[in-house]
C-alpha atoms as a PDB file:
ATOM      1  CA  UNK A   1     -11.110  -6.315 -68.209  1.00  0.00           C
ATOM      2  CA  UNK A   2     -12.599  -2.802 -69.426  1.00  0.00           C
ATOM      3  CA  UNK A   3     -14.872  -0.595 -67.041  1.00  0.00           C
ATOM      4  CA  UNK A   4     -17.558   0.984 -69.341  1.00  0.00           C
ATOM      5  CA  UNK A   5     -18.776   3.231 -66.819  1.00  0.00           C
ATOM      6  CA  UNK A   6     -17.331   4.185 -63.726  1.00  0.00           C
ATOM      7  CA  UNK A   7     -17.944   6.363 -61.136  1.00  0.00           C
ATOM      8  CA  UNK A   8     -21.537   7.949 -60.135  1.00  0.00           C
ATOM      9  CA  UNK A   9     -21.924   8.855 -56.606  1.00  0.00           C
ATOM     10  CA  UNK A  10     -18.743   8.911 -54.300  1.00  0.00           C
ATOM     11  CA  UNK A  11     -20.024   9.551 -50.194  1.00  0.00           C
ATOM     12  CA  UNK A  12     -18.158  11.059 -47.781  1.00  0.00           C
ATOM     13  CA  UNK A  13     -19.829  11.601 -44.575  1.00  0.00           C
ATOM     14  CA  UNK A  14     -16.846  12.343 -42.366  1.00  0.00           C
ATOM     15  CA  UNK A  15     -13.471  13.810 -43.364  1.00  0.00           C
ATOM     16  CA  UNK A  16     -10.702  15.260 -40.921  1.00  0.00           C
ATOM     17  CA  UNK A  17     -10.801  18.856 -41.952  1.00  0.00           C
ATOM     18  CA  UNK A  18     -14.884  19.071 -40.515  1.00  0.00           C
ATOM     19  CA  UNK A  19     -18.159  17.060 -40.129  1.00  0.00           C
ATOM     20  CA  UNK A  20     -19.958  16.762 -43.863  1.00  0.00           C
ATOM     21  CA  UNK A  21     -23.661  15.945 -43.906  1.00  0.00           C
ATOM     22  CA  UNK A  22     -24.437  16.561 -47.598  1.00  0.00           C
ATOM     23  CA  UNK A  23     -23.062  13.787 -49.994  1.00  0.00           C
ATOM     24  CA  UNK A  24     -19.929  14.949 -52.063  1.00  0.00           C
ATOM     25  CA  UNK A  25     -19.992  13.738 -55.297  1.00  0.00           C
ATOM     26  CA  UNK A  26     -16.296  13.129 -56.310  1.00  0.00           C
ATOM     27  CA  UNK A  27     -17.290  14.825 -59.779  1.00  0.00           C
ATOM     28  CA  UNK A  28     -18.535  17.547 -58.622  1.00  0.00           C
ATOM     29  CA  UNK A  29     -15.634  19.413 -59.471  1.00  0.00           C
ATOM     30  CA  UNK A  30     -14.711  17.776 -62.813  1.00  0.00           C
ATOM     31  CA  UNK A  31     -18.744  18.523 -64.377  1.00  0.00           C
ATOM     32  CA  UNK A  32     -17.510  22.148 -66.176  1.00  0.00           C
ATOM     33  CA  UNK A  33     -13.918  21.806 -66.650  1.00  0.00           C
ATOM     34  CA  UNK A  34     -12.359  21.352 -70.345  1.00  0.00           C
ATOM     35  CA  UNK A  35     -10.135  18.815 -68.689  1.00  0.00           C
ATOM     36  CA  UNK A  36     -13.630  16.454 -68.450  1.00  0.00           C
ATOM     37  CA  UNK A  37     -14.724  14.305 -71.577  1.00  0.00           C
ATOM     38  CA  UNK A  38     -17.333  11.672 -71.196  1.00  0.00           C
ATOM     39  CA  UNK A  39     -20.517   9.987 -72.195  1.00  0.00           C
ATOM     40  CA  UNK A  40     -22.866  10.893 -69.793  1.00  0.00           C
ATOM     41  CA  UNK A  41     -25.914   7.918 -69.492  1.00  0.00           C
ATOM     42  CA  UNK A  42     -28.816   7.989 -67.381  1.00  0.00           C
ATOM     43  CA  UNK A  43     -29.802   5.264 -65.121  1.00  0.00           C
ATOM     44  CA  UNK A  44     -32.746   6.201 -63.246  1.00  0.00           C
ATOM     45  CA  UNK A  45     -33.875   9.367 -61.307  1.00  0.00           C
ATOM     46  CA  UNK A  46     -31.329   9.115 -58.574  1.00  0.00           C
ATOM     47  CA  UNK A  47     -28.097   8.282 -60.440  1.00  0.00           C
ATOM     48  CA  UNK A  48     -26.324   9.323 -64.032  1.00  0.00           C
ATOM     49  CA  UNK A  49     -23.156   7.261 -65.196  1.00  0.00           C
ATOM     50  CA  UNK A  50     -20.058   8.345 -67.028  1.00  0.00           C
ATOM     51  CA  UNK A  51     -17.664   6.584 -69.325  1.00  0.00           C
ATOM     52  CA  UNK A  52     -14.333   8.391 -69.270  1.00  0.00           C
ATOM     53  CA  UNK A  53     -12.121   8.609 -72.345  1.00  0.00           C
ATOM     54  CA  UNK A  54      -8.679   7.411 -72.284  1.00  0.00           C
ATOM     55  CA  UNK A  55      -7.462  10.676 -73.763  1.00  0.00           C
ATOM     56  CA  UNK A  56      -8.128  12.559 -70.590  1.00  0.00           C
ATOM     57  CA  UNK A  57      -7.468  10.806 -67.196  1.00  0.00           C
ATOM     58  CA  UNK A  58      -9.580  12.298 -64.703  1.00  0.00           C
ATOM     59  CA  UNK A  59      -6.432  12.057 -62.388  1.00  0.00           C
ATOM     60  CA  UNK A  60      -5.538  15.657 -63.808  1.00  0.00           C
ATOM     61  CA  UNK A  61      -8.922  17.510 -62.795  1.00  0.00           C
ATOM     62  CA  UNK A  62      -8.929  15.702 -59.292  1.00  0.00           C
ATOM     63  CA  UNK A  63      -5.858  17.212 -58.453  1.00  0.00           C
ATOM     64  CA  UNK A  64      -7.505  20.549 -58.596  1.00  0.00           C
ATOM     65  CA  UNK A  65     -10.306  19.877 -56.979  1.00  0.00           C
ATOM     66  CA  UNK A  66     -11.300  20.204 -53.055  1.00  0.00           C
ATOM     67  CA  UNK A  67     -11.236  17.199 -52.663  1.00  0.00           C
ATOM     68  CA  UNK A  68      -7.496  16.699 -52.440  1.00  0.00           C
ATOM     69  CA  UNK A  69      -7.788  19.269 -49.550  1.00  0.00           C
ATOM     70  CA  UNK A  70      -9.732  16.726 -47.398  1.00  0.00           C
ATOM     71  CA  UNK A  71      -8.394  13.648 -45.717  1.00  0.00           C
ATOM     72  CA  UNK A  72     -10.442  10.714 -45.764  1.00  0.00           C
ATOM     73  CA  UNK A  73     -11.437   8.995 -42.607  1.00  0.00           C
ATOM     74  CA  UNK A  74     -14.240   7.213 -41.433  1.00  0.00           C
ATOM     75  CA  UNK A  75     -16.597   6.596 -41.184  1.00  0.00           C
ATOM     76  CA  UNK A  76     -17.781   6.985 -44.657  1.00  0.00           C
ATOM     77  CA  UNK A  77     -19.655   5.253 -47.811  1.00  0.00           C
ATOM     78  CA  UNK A  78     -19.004   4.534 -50.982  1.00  0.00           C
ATOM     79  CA  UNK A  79     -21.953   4.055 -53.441  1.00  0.00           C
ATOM     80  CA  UNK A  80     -21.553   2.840 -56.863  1.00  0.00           C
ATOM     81  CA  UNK A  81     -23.011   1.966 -59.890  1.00  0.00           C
ATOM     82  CA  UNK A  82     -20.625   0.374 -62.729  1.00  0.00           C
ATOM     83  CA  UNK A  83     -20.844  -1.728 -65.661  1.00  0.00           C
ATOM     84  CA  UNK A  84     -18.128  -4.185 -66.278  1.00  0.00           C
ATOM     85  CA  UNK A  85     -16.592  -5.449 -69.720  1.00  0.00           C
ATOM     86  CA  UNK A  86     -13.254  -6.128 -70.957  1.00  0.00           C
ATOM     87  CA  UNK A  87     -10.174  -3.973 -70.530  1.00  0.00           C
ATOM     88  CA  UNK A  88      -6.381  -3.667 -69.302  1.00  0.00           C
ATOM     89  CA  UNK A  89      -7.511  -1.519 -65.998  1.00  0.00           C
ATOM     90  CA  UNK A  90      -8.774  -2.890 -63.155  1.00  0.00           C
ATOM     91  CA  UNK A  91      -9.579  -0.010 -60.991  1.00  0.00           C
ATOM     92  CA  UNK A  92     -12.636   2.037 -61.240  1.00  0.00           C
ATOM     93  CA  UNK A  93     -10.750   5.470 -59.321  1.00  0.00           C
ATOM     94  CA  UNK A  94      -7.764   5.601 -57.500  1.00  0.00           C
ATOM     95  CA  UNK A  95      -7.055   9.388 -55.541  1.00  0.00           C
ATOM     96  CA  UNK A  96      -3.201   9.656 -54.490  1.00  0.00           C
ATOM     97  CA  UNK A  97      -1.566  12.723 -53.129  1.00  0.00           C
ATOM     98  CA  UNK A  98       1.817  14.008 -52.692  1.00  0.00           C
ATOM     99  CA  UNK A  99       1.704  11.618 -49.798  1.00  0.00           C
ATOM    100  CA  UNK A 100       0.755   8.466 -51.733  1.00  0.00           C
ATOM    101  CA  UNK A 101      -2.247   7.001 -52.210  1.00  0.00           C
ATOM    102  CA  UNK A 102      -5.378   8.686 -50.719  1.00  0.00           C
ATOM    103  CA  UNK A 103      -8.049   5.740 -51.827  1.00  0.00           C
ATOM    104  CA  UNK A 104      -8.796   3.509 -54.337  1.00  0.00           C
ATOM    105  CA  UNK A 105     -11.555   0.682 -55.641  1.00  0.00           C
ATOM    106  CA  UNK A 106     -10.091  -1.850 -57.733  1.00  0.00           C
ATOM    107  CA  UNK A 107     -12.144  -4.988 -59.368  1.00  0.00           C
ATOM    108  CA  UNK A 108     -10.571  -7.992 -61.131  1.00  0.00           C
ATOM    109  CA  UNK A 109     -12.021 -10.828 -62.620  1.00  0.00           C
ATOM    110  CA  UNK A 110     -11.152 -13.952 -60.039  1.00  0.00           C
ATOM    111  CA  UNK A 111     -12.856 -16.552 -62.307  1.00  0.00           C
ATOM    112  CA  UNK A 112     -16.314 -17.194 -64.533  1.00  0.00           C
ATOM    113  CA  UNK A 113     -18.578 -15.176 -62.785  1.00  0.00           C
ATOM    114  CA  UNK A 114     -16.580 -14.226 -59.659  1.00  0.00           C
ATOM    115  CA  UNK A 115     -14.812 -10.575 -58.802  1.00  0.00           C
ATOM    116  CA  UNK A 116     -12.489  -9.197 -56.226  1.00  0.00           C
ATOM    117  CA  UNK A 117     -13.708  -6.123 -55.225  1.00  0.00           C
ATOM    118  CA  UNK A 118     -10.317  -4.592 -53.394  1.00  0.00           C
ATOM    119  CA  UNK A 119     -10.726  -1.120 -51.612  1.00  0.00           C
ATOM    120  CA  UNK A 120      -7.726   0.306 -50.517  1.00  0.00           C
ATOM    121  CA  UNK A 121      -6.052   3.562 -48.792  1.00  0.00           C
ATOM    122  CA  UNK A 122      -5.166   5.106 -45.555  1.00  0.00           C
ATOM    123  CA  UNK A 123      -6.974   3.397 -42.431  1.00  0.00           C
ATOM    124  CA  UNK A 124      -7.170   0.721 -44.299  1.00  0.00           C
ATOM    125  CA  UNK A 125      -5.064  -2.503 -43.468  1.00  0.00           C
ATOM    126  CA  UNK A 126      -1.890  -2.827 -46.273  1.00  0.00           C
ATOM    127  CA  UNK A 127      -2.657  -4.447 -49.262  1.00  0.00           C
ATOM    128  CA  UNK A 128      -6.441  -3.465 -48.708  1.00  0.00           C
ATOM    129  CA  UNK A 129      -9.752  -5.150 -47.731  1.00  0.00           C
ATOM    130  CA  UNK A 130     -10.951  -7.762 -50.603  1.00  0.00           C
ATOM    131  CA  UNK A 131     -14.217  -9.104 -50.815  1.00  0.00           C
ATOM    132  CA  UNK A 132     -15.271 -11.687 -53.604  1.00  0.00           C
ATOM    133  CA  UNK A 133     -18.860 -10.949 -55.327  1.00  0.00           C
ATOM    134  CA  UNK A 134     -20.518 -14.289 -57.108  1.00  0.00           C
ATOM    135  CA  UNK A 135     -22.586 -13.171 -60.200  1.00  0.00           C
ATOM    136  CA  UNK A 136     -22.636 -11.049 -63.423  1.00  0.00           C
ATOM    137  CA  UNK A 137     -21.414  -7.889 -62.949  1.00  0.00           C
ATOM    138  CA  UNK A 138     -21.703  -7.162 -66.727  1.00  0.00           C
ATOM    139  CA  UNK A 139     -24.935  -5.247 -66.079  1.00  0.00           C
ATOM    140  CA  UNK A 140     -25.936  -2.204 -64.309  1.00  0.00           C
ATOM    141  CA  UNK A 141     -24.430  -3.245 -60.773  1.00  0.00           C
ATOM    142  CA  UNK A 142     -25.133  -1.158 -58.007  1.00  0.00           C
ATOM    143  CA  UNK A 143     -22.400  -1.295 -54.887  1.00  0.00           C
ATOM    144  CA  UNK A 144     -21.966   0.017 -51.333  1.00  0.00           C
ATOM    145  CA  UNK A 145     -19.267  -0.086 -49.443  1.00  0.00           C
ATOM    146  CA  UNK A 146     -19.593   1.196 -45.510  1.00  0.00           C
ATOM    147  CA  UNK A 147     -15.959   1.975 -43.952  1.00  0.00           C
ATOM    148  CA  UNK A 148     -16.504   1.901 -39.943  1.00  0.00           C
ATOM    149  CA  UNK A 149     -13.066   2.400 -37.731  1.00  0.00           C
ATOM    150  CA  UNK A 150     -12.221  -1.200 -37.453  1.00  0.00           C
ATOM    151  CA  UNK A 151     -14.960  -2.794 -40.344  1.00  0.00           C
ATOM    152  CA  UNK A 152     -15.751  -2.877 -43.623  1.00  0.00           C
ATOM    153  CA  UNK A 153     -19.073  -4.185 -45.025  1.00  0.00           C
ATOM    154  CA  UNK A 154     -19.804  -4.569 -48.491  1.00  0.00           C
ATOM    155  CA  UNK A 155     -23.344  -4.479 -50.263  1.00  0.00           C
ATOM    156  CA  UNK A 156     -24.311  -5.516 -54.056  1.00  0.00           C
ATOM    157  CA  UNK A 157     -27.589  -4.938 -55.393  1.00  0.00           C
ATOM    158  CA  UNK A 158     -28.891  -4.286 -51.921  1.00  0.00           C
ATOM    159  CA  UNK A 159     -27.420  -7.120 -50.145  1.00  0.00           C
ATOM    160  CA  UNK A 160     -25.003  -7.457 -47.551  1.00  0.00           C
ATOM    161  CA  UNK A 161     -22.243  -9.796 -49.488  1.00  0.00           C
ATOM    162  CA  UNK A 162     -19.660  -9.475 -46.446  1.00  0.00           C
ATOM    163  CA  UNK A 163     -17.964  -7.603 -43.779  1.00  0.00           C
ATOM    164  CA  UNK A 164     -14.407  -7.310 -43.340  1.00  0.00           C
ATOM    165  CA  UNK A 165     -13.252  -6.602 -39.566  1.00  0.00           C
ATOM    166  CA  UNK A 166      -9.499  -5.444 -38.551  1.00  0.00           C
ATOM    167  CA  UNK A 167      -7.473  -3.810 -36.442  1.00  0.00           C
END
């Protein structure tokens, strides 16, 4: 399974090191470095997509950016907008550390039509929260995913698909 476009908009409304109000875009830091190479495409007036080419990972660029400063906690959200086709990786981002692995958002085809959507990191149970999404993700798919303390709750195209509680 191949993600065309990945990332667009990565929220983070709390993080250990201080309160954040704005939005931080996790490729924020990435938009003028030599290290970036993509097709940029535009969605609508609110969101731009990117494809990233295999010959440079964006894992290089993130570890220089700020954002490997912060700790993630939550609560926080994760908004998305992807395109899905064939490829060997599943996983539209995954941010590790030094420490291990920081947070990631993983989607693999389950069936005809169904996808596990798998977020995963620290404060969030082993193994990650799953959540299955019915439909055809092989068009412009918007996706929202709101980490609480103990929950998370996952939204496609605007509507609630599930919540996920733990401990």
């Amino acid at each position: 399974m191949k993600y065309i476009l990945y990332i667009t908009l990565f929220s983070l409304l709390n993080t250990i090191s201080g309160e954040i109000e704005d939005r931080y875009d996790l490729l924020l830091d990435l938009y003028n470095t030599d290290l970036f190479s993509s097709d940029q495409y535009e969605i609508d007036d609110s969101y731009s997509a990117f494809r990233f080419k295999p010959s440079n990972p964006i894992s290089e660029p993130v570890e220089k950016s700020s954002f490997q400063e912060a700790t993630i906690s939550s609560p926080f959200i994760l908004n998305t907008i992807f395109v899905l086709d064939k490829h060997t990786s599943p996983c539209l981002f995954s941010i590790t550390d030094k420490d291990g692995l920081k947070l990631s958002l993983c989607l693999t085809l389950a069936g005809e039509d169904i996808t596990r959507i798998t977020l995963d990191g620290k404060g969030i149970p082993t193994g990650g929260v799953s959540f299955t999404s019915y439909g055809n993700l092989t068009t412009w798919t918007k996706m929202l995913l709101h980490v609480e303390d103990t929950r998370v709750t996952l939204y496609v195209n605007c509507m609630k698909i599930d919540t996920s509680e733990f401990d």
